[in-house]
Protein backbone atom coordinates (compact mmCIF):
# COMPACT_ATOMS: atom_id res chain seq x y z
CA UNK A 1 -25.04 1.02 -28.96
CA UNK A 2 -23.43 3.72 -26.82
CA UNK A 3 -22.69 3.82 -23.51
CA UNK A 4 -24.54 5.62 -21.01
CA UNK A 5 -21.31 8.17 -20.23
CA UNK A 6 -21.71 8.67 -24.37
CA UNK A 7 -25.28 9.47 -24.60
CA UNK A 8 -24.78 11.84 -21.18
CA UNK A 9 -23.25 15.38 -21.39
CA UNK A 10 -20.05 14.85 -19.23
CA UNK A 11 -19.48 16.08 -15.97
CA UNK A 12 -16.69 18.95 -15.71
CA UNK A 13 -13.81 19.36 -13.21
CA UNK A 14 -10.87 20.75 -12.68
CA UNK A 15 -9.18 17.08 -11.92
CA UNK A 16 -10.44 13.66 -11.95
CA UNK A 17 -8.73 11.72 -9.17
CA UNK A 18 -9.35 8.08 -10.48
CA UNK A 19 -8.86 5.95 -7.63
CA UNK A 20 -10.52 6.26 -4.07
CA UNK A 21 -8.01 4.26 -2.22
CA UNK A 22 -6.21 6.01 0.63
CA UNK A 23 -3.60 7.39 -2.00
CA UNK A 24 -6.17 9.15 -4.55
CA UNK A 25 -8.26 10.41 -1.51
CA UNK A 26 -5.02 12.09 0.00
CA UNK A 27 -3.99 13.70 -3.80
CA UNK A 28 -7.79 14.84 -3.76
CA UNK A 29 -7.69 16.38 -0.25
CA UNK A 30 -4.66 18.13 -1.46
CA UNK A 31 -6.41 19.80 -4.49
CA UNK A 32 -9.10 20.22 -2.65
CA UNK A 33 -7.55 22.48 -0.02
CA UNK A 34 -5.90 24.55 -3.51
CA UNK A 35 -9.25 25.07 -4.54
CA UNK A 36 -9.62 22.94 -7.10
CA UNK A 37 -12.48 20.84 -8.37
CA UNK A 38 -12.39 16.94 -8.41
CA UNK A 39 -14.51 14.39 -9.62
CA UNK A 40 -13.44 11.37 -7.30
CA UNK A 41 -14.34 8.10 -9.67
CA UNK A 42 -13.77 4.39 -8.69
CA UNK A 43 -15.75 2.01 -9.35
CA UNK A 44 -16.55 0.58 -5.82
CA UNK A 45 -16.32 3.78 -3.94
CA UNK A 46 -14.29 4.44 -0.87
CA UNK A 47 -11.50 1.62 0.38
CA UNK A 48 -13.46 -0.74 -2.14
CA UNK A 49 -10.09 -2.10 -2.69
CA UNK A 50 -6.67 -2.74 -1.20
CA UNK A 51 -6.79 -0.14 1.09
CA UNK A 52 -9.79 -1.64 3.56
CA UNK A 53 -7.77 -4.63 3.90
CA UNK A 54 -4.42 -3.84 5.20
CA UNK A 55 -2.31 -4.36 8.93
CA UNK A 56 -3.30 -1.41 9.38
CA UNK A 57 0.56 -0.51 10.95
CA UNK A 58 1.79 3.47 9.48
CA UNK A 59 4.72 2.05 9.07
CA UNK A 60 7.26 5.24 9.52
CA UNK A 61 10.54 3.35 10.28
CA UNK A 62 10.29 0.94 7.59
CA UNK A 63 13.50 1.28 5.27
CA UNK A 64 14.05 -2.17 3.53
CA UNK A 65 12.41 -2.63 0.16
CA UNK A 66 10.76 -6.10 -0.19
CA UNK A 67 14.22 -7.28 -2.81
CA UNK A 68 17.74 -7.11 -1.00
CA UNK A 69 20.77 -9.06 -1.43
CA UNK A 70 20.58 -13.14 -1.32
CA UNK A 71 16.30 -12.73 -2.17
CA UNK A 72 16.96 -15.56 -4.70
CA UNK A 73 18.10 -18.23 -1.43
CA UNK A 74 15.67 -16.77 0.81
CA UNK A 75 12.71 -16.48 -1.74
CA UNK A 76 13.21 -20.39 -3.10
CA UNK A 77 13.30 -21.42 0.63
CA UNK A 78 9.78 -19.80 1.14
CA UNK A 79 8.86 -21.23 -2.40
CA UNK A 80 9.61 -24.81 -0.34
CA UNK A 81 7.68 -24.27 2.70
CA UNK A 82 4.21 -24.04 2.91
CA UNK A 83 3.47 -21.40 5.75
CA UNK A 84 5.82 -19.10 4.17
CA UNK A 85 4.10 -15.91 3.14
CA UNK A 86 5.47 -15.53 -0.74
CA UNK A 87 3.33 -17.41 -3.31
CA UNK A 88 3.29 -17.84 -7.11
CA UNK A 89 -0.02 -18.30 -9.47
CA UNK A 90 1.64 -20.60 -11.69
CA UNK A 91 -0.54 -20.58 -14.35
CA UNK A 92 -0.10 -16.29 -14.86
CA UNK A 93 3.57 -17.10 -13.84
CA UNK A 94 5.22 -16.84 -16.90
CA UNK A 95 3.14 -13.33 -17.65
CA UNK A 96 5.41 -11.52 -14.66
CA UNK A 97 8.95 -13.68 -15.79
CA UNK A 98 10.70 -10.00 -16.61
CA UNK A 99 9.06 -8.29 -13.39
CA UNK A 100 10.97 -11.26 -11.18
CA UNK A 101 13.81 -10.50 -13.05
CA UNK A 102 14.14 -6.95 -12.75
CA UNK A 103 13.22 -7.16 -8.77
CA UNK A 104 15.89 -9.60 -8.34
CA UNK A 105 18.67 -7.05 -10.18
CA UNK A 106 17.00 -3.98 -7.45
CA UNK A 107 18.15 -6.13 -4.61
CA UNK A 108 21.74 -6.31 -5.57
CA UNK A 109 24.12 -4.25 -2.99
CA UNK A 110 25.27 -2.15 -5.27
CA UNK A 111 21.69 -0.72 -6.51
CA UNK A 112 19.49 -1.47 -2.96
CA UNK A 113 21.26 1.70 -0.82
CA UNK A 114 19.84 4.43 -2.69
CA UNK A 115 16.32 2.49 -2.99
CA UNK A 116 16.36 2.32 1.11
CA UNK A 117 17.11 6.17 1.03
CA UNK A 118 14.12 6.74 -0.85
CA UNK A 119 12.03 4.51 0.98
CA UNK A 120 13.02 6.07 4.00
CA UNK A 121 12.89 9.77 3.13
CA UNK A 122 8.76 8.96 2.02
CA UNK A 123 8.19 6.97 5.09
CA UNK A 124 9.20 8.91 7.59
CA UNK A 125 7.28 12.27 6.14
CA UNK A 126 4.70 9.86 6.50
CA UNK A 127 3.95 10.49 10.24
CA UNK A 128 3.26 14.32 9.74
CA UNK A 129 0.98 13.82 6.39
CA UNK A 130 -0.98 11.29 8.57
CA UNK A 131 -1.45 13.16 11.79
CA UNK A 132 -2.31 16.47 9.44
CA UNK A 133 -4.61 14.89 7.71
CA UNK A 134 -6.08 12.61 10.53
CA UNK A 135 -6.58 16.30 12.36
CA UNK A 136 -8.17 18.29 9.45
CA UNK A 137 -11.45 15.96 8.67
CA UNK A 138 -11.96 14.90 12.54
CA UNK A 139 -10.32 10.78 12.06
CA UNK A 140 -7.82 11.39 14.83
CA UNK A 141 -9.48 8.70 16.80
CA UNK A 142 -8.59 6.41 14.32
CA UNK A 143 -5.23 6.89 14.41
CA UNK A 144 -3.53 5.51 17.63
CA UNK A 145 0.11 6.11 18.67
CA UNK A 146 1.40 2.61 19.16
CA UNK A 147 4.22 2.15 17.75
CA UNK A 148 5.00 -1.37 15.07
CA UNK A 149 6.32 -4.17 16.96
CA UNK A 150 8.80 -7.08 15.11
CA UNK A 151 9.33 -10.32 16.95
CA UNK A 152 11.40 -13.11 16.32
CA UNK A 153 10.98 -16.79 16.60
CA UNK A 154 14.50 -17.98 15.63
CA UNK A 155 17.66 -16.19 17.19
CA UNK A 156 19.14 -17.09 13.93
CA UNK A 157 16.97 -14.63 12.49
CA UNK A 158 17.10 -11.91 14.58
CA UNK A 159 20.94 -12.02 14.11
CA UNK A 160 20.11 -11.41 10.59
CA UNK A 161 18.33 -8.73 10.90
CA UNK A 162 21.61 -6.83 12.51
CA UNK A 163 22.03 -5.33 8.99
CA UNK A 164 18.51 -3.42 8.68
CA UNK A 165 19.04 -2.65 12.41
CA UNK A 166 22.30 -0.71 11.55
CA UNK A 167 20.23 0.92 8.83
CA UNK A 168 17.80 2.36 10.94
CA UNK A 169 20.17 3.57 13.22
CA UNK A 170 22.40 5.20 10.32
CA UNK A 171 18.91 7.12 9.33
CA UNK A 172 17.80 8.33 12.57
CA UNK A 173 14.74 6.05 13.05
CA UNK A 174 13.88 5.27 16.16
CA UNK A 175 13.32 1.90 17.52
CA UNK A 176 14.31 -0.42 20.68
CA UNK A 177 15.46 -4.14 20.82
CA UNK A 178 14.26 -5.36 22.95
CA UNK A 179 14.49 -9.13 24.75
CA UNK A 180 12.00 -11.84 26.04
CA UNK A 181 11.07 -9.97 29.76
CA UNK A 182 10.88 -6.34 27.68
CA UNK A 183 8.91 -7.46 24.74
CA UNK A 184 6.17 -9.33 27.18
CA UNK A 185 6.10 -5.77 29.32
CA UNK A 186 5.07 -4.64 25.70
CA UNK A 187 3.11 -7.29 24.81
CA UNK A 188 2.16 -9.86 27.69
CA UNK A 189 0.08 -11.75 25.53
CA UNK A 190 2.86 -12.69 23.13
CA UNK A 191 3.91 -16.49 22.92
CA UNK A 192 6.72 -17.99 24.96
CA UNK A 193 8.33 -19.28 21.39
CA UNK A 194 8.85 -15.17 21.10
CA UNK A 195 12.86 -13.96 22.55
CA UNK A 196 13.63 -11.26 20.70
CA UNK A 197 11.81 -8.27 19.22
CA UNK A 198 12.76 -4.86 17.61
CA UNK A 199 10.18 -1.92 18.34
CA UNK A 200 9.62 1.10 15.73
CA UNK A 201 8.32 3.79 18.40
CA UNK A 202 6.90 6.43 16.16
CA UNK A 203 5.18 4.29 13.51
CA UNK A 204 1.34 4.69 13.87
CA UNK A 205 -1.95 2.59 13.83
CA UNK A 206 -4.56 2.98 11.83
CA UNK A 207 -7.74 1.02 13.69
CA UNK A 208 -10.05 0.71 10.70
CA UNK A 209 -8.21 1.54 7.43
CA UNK A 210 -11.62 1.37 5.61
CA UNK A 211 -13.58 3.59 8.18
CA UNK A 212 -10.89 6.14 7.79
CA UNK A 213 -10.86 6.25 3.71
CA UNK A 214 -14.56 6.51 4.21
CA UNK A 215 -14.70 9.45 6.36
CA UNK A 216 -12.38 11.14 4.13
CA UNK A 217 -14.05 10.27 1.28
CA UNK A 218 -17.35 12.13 3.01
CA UNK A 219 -15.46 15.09 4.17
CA UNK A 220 -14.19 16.05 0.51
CA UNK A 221 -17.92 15.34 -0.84
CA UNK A 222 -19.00 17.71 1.92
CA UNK A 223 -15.94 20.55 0.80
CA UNK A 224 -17.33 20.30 -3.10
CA UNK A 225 -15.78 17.26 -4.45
CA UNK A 226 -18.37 15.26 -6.76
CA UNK A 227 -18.35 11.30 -6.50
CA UNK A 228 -18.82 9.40 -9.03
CA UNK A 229 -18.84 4.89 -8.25
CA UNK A 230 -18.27 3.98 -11.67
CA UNK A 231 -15.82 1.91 -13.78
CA UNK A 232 -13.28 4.18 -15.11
CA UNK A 233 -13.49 2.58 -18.94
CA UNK A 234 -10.69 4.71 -21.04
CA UNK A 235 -9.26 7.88 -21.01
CA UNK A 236 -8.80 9.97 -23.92
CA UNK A 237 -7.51 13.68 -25.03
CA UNK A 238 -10.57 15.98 -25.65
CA UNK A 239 -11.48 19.69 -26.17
CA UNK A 240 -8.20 20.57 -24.15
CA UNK A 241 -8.48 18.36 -21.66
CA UNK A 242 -9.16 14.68 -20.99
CA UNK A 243 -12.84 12.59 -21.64
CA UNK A 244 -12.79 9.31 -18.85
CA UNK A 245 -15.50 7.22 -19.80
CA UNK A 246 -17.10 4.97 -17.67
CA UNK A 247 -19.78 2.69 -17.10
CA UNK A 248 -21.99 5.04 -15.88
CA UNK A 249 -21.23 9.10 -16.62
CA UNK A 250 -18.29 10.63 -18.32
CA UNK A 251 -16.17 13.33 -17.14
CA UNK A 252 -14.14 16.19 -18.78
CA UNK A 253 -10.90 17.10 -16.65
CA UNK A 254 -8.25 19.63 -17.50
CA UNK A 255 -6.29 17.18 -15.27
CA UNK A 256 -5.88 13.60 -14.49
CA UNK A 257 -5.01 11.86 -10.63
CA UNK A 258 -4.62 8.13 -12.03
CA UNK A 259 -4.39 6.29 -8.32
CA UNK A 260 -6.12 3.22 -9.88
CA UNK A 261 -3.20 0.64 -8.04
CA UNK A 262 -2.56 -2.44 -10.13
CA UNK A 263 -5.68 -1.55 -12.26
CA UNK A 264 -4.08 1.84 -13.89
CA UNK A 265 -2.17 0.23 -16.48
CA UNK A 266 -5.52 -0.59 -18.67
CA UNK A 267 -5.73 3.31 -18.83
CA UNK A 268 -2.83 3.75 -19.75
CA UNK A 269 -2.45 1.48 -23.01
CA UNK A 270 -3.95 4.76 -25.61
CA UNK A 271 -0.79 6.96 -24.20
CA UNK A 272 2.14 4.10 -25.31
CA UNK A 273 2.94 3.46 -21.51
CA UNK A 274 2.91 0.50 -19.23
CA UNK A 275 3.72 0.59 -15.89
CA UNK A 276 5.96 -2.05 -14.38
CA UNK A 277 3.36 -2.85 -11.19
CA UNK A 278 2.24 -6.00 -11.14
CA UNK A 279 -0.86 -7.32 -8.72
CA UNK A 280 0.54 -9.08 -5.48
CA UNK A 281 -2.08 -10.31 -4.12
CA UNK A 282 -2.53 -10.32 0.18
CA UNK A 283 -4.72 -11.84 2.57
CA UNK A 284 -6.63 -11.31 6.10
CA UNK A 285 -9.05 -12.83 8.34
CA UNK A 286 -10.62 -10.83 11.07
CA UNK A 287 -11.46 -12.21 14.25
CA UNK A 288 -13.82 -11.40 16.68
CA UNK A 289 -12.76 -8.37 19.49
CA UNK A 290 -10.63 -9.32 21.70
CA UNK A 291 -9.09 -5.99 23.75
CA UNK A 292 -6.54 -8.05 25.71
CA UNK A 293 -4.84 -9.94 22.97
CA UNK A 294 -2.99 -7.66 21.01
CA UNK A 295 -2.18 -4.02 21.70
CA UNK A 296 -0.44 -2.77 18.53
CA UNK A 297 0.65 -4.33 14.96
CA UNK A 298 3.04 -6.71 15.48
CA UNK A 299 4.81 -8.61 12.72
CA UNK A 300 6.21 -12.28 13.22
CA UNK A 301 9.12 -12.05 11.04
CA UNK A 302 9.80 -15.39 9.96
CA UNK A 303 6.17 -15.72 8.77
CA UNK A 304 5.81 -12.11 7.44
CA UNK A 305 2.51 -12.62 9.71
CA UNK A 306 0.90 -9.37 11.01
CA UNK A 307 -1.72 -8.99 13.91
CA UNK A 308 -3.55 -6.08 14.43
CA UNK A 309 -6.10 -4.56 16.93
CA UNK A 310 -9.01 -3.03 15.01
CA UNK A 311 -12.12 -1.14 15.69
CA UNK A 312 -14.31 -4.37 14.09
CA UNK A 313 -12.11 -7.20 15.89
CA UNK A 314 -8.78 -8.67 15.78
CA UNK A 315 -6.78 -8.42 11.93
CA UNK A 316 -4.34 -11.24 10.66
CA UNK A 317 -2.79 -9.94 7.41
CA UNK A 318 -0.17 -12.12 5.08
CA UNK A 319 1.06 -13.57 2.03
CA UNK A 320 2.33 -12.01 -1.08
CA UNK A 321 0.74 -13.98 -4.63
CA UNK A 322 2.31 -12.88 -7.42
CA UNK A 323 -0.90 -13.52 -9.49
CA UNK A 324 -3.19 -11.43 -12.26
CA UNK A 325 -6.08 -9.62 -12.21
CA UNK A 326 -9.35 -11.68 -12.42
CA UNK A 327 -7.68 -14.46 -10.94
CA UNK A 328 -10.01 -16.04 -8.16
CA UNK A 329 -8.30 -15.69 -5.03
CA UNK A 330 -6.82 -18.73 -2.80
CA UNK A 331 -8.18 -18.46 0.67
CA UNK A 332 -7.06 -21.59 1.80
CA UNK A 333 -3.44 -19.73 1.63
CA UNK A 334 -4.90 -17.50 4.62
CA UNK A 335 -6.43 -19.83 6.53
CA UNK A 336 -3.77 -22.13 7.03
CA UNK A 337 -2.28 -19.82 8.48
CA UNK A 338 -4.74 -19.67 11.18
CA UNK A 339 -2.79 -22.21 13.87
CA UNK A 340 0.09 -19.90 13.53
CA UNK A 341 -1.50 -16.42 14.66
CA UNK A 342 -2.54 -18.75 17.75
CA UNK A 343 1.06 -19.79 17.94
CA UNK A 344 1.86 -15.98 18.17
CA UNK A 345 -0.68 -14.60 20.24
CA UNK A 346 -2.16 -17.90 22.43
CA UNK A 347 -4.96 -15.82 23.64
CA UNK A 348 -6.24 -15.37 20.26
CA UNK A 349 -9.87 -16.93 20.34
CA UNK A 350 -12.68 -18.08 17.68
CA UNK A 351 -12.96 -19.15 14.42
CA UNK A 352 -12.42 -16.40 11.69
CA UNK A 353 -15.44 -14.04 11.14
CA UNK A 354 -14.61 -13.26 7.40
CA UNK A 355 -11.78 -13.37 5.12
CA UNK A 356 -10.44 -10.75 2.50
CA UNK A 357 -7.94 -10.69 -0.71
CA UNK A 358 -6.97 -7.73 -2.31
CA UNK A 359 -4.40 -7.07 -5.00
CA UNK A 360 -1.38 -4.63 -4.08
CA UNK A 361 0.23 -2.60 -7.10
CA UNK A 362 3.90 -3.83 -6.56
CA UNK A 363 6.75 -2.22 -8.02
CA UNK A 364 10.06 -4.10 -8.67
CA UNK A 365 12.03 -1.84 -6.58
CA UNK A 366 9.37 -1.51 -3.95
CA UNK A 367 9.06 2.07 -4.34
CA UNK A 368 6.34 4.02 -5.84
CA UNK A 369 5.29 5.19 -8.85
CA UNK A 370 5.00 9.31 -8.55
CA UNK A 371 5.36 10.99 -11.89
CA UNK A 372 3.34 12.79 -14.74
CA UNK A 373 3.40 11.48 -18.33
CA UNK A 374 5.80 13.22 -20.40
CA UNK A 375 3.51 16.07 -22.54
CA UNK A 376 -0.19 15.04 -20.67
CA UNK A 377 -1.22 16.47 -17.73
CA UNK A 378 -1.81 12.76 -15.75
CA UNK A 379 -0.35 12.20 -13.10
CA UNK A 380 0.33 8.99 -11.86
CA UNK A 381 0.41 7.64 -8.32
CA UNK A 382 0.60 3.99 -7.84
CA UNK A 383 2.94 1.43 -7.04
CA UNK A 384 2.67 1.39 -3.28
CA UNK A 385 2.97 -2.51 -3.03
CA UNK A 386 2.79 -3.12 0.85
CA UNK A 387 3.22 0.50 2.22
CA UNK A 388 0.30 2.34 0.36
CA UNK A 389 -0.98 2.90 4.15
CA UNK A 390 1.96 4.57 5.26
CA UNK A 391 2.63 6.33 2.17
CA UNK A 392 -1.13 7.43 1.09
CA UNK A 393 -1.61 11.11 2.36
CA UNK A 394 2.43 12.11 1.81
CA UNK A 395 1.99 10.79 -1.73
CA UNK A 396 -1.30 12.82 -1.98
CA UNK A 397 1.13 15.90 -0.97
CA UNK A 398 3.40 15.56 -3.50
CA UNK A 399 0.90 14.95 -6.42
CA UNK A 400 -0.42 18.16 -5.08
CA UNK A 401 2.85 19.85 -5.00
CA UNK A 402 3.82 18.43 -8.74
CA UNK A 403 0.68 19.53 -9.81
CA UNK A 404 1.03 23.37 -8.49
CA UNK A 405 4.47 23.27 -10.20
CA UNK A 406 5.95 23.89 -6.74
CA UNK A 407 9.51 22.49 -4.54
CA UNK A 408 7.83 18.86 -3.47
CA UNK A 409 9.08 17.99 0.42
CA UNK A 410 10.76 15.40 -0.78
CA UNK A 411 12.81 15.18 -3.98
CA UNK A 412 11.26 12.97 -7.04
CA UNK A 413 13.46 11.59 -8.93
CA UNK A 414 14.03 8.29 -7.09
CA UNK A 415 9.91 7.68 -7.42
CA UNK A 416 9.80 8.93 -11.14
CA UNK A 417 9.33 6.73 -14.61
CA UNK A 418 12.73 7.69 -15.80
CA UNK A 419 14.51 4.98 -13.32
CA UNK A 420 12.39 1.93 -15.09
CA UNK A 421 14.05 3.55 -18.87
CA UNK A 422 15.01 1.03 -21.13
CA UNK A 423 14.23 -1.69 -18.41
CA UNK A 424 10.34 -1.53 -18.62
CA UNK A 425 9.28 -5.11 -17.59
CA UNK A 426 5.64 -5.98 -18.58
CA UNK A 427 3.03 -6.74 -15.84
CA UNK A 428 0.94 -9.64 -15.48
CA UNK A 429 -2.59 -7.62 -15.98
């Protein structure tokens, strides 16, 4: 029997942007603005994935990459304890075995330098994209100029962190350490465990990551765009162009946005490639709203813990599971966690009000995927692991740029399918 999109004549656009996270909405607002037509297709509409469920920090200083040198030491430690935020599915474990490998070989010194250049360069174009785009559809409220705050529970730590410190400071970012009587002028609510802290002063907030996709998502429906919540099925050449069935309608495209996260390699399999993203899966729990607890996204280090002030309450965001799609999340991982945002913020108060799991397309060298298929016109955006916030509209801009066969801002190559040749690991899907 055929599906509906078979029986149906398809719709026709100049580009279907697959993918209505924050980083297809941004390549679609681009395209938009170039006057081109988009079908916007995803099959639980707006921020129906990873990108409602994020800190929420626009994270423009950022410049490490989630593998750097001694990750094995570090990474078996967290194995070990159980409040530490990295996780493994066991049972899909064996599925990602060449993944782990490869993102243990990006964190070697000699390879990690030019990975923290190009995770710098995106991040800090980030700011502009986001306060451009924030300004053009009327979401500036959303956006608040807080800054990202890192604190420290161990001294031991902190000392650590002197190399990413030196860094930052090598690449212009700006940021303040600062100690016990500076961070509690920052935040006052902070707990007395708490001595040292390092404070990225231009990084942004986002105060309802899923508000904001949706309002986007709106204001290109209102410009032209055409919306389509759907399961994007296969996609296929045809008459020129490109056929994406779904469960629902089908669309022809002269172009193809694939922004589908850790879900675009099962598009991919009919063009020979397979991306090297595998699903790592994060957690939150919101809590009720509480103005004086927190004032801005503030990271406990040692826990890779974030909490965040939101619109709809108070945000605790961790964990990284290394897991599969389909796999039923573990919320227990989250809410055991729950004594330990208390231990950071000691005002924090209530039980959870819900809890949320979402699977972020991870890279092995933490950077993203932004590339076209060599001889198709699909273009691929994905990869984003824990920065598809920050990285979202810029991303969007470059996809644009690609697209137009114009200079992109930023150069390419270091985000392109070429640096994965011959070393292509196979994702847990």
């Amino acid at each position: 029997m055929n599906s509906p999109s078979q029986n149906n004549p398809p719709r026709v656009a100049d580009v279907a942007v697959i993918g209505c996270g924050i980083v297809g909405l941004s390549a679609a607002y681009y395209l938009r603005k170039r006057g081109l037509s988009c079908v916007l297709i995803d099959a639980k509409g707006p921020a129906g994935e990873t990108s409602f469920g994020n800190a929420g920090s626009i994270s423009v200083g950022n410049v490490m990459p989630q593998s750097t040198p001694g990750i094995v030491w570090k990474a078996l430690r967290m194995l070990a304890n159980p409040l530490a935020p990295l996780k493994l599915d066991w049972r899909v474990s064996p599925a990602y075995a060449r993944w782990l490998l490869e993102f243990l070989r990006q964190g070697q010194r000699g390879k990690v330098l030019p990975i923290i250049d190009a995770l710098h360069a995106i991040n800090a174009a980030s700011r502009g994209a986001w306060l451009e785009l924030g300004e053009d559809i009327g979401a500036s409220s959303l956006i608040a100029h807080t800054g990202y705050l890192h604190v420290y529970s161990e001294a031991a730590t902190f000392e650590k962190g002197a190399w990413e410190r030196e860094l930052m400071q090598q690449r212009g970012v700006a940021f303040d350490v600062l100690d016990g009587a500076q961070l509690r002028d920052l935040e006052p609510g902070i707990g007395n465990r708490f001595q040292h802290a390092v404070f990225q002063r231009d990084s942004l907030a986002m105060r309802d990551p899923g508000e904001f996709c949706r309002q986007l998502f709106d204001h290109l429906v209102s410009q032209g765009a055409s919306e389509l919540i759907a399961t994007a099925s296969e996609i296929r050449n045809e008459g020129g162009g490109y056929r994406i069935v779904t469960d629902r309608d089908s669309v022809h495209a002269g172009k193809v946005v694939l922004a589908a996260g850790a879900w675009s390699n099962r598009l991919l399999a009919p063009f020979g490639t397979k991306l090297p993203v595998i699903p790592a899966r994060g957690y939150h729990l919101m809590y009720r709203h509480q103005d004086d607890v927190v004032q801005r996204p503030t990271l406990w280090a040692e826990r890779y813990m974030v909490l965040s002030p939101m619109q709809r309450g108070v945000r605790m965001t961790s964990i990284k599971e290394l897991t599969a799609l389909g796999r039923d999340p573990h919320f227990h991982l989250i809410h055991r966690l729950d004594p330990e945002a208390r231990a950071l913020f000691p005002a924090l108060s209530g039980k959870p009000e819900a809890e949320w799991a979402g699977n972020r397309p991870c890279t092995p060298d933490s950077l993203p995927i932004i590339d076209k298929l060599p001889d198709e016109d699909i273009y691929l955006a994905t990869g984003h692991g824990h920065l598809g916030l920050t990285q979202g509209p810029v991303t969007g801009k470059l996809i644009d740029q690609m697209m137009a066969g114009e200079a992109t801002d930023i150069p390419l190559a270091p985000y392109g399918l070429a640096r994965f040749a011959g070393r292509v690991p196979v994702g847990a899907t």
